[in-house]
Every structure is written in C-alpha cells, then in structure tokens.
C-alpha atoms as a PDB file:
ATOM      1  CA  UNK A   1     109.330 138.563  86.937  1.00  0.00           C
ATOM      2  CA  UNK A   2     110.498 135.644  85.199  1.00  0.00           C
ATOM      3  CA  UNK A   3     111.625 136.340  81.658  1.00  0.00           C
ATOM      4  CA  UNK A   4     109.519 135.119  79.180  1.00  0.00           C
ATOM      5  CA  UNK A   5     111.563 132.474  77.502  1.00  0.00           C
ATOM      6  CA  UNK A   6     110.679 130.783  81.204  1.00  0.00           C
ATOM      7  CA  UNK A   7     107.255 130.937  80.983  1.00  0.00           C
ATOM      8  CA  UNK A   8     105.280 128.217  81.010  1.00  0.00           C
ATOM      9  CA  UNK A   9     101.601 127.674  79.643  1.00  0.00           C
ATOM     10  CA  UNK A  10      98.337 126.538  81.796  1.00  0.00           C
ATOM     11  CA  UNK A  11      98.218 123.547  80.205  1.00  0.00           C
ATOM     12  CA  UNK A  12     102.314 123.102  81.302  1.00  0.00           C
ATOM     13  CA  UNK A  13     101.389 123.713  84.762  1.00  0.00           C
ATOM     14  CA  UNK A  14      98.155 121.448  84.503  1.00  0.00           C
ATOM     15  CA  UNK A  15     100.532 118.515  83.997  1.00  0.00           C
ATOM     16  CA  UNK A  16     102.088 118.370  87.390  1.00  0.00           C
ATOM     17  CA  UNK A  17      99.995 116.680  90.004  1.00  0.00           C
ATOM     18  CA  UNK A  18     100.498 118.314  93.124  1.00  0.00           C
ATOM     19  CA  UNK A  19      98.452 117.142  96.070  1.00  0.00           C
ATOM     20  CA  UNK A  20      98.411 117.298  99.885  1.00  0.00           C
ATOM     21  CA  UNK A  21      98.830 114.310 101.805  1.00  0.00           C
ATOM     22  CA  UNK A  22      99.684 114.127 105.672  1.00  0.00           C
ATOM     23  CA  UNK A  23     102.551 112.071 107.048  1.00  0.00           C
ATOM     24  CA  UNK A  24     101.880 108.847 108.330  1.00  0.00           C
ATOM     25  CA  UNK A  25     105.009 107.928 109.219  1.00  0.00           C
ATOM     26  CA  UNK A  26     109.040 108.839 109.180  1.00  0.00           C
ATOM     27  CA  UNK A  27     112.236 107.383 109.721  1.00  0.00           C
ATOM     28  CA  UNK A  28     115.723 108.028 109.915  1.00  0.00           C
ATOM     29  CA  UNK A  29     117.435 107.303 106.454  1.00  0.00           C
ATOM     30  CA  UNK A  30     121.347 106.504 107.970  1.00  0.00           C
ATOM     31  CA  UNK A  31     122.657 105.193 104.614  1.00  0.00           C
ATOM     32  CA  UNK A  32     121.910 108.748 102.498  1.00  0.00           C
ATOM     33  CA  UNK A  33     124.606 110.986 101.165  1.00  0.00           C
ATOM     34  CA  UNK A  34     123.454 113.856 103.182  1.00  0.00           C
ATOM     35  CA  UNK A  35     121.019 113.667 106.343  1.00  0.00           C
ATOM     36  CA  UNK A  36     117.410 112.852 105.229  1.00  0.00           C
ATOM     37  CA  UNK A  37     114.467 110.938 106.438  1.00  0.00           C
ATOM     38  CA  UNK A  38     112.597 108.621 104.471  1.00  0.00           C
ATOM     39  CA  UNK A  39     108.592 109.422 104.851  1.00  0.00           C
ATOM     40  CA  UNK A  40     105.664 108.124 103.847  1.00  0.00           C
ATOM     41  CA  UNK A  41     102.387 110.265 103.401  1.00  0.00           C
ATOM     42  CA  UNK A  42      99.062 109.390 103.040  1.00  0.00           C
ATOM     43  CA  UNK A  43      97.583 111.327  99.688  1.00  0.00           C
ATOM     44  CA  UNK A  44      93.888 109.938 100.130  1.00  0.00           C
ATOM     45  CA  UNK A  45      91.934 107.128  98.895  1.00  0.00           C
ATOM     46  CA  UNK A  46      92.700 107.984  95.029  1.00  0.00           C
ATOM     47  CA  UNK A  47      96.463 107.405  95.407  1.00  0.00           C
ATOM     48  CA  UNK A  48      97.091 105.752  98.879  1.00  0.00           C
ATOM     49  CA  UNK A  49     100.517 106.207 100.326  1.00  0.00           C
ATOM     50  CA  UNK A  50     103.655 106.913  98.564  1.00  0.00           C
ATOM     51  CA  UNK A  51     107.088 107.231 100.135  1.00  0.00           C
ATOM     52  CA  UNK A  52     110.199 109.633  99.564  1.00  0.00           C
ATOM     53  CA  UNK A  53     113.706 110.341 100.887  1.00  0.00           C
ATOM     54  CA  UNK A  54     113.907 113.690 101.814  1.00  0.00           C
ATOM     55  CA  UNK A  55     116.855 116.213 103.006  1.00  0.00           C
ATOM     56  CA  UNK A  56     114.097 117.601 105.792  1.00  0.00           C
ATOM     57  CA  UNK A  57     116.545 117.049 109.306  1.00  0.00           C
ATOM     58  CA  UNK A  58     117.277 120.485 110.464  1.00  0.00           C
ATOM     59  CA  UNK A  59     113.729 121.839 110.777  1.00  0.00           C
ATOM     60  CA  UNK A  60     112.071 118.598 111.751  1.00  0.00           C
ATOM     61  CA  UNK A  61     112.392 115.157 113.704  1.00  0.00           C
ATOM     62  CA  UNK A  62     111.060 112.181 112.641  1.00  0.00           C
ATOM     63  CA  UNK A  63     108.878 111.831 116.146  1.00  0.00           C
ATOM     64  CA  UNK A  64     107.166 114.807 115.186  1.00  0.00           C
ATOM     65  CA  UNK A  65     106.543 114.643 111.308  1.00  0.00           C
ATOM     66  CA  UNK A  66     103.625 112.528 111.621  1.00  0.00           C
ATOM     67  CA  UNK A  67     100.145 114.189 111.258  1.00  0.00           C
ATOM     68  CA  UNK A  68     101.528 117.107 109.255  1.00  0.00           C
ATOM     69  CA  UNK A  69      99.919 117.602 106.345  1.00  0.00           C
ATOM     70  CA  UNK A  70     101.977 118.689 103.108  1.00  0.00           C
ATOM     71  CA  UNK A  71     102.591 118.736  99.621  1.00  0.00           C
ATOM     72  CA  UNK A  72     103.909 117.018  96.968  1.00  0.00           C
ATOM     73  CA  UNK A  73     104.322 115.767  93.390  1.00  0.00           C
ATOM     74  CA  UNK A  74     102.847 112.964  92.745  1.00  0.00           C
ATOM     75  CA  UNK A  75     103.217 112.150  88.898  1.00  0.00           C
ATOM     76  CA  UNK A  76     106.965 111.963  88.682  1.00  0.00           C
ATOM     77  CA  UNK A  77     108.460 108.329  88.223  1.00  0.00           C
ATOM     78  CA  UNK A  78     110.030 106.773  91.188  1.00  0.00           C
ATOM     79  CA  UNK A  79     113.535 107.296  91.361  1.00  0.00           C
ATOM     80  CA  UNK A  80     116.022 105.751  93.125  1.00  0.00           C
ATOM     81  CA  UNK A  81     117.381 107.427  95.878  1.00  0.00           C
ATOM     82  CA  UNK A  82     120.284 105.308  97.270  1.00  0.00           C
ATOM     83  CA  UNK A  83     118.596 102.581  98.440  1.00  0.00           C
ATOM     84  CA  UNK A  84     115.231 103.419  98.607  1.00  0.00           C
ATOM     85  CA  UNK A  85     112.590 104.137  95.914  1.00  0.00           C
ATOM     86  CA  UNK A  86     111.433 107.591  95.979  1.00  0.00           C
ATOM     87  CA  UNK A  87     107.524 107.502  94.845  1.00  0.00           C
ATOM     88  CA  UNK A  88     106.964 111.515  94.742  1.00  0.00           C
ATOM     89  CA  UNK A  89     108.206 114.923  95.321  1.00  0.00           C
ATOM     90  CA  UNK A  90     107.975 116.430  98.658  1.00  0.00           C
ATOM     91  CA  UNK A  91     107.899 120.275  98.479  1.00  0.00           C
ATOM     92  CA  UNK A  92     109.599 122.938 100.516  1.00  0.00           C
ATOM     93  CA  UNK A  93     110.770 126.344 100.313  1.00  0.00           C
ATOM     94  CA  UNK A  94     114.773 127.299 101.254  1.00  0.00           C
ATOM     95  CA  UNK A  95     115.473 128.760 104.697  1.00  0.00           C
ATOM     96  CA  UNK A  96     117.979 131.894 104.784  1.00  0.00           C
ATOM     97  CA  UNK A  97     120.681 129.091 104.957  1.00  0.00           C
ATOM     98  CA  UNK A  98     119.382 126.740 101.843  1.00  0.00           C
ATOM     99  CA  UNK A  99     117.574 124.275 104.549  1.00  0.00           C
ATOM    100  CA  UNK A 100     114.094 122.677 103.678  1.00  0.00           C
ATOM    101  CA  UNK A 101     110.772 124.337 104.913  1.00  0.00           C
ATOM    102  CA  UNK A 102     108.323 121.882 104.733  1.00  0.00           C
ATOM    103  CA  UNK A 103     105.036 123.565 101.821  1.00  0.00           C
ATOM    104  CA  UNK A 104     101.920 122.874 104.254  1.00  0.00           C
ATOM    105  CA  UNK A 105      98.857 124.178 104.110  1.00  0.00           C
ATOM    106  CA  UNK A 106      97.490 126.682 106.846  1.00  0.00           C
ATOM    107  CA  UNK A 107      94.061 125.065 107.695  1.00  0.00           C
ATOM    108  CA  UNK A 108      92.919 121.297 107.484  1.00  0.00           C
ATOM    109  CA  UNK A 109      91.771 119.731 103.809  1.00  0.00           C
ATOM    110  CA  UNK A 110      90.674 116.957 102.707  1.00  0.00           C
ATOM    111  CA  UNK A 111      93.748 114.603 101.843  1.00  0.00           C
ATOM    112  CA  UNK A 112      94.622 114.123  97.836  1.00  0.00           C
ATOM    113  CA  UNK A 113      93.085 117.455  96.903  1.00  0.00           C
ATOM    114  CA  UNK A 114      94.890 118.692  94.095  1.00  0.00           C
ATOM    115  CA  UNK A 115      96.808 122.420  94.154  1.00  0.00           C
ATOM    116  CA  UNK A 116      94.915 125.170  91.706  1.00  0.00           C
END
C-alpha cells in the first residue's frame, strides 16, 4: 500500500486524461538515444492523432504495431524528444527485465474513451 504522504485525491487523478487510441502507424526512430519507434495513434474524432517516441523495440516491430489499440496520456505538453515532438504519453507496464509492455485493453472500444 502506498504510504499516505503518496496519496493522491479523485480530483488529482481526474486531471490526467488517459484515453485509448489504436496505432495507425509506426516507424523506426534511428536518431534516439536508446532504440524507440516513433508512433502515431488515432485517439478518436475528439482529439485526432497525436504522435510519440517511444522505447517499445523489444516486445514489438513496427510492421506489427498498427491496429493495436492502447493507452495513453493525452494532456501532457509536447515535449521534445530528440528530434521529434512527443504529443502524449504512451503507457506500459515493466517486463521482469525493465522492457515496455504495451497497456491495451482486452476487448475492442470505442477509440478516445477516457480510463475510469
């Protein structure tokens, strides 16, 4: 249990925008620090598409990445990333060895819905 000093309120948690969205398209990103893809993902008519760098290259390939449907933050500022302007947040979960598991939802929704 996190100790209380970490806790955060509802309306904390309220404040970060975290939608689903499903890939639309993914390259190779050669000139990044570490290995990462840039991708773009479609969050629904409401927000459109918004692209990201992310450190995702063990667990996936860029052929296969489109289609998949995932989550991210999308209520950050853009941040520069090298490069290339980051627009949201991807969001993933650490392997055993610290690698990225994509956070995707087990059945098909609607695209932009918003995480409760």
């Amino acid at each position: 249990m996190p100790k209380p000093e970490n806790h955060i309120s509802f309306e904390d948690f309220e404040k970060v925008d975290i939608r689903v969205g499903r890939i639309v398209d993914a390259e190779t990103y050669p000139e990044a620090r570490r290995p990462a893809f840039k991708v773009w993902v479609d969050f629904g008519p409401e927000i459109g598409v918004l692209k990201t760098s992310a450190q995702i290259t063990v667990h996936y390939s860029v052929e296969d990445l489109p289609g998949t449907l995932v989550g991210g933050v999308v209520n950050f500022p853009s941040k520069q990333i090298g490069k290339f302007m980051s627009e949201f947040l991807l969001l993933g979960f650490p392997d055993d060895e610290g690698n990225v598991v994509l956070m995707q939802p087990n059945k098909n929704v609607p695209l932009g819905g918003r995480l409760f």
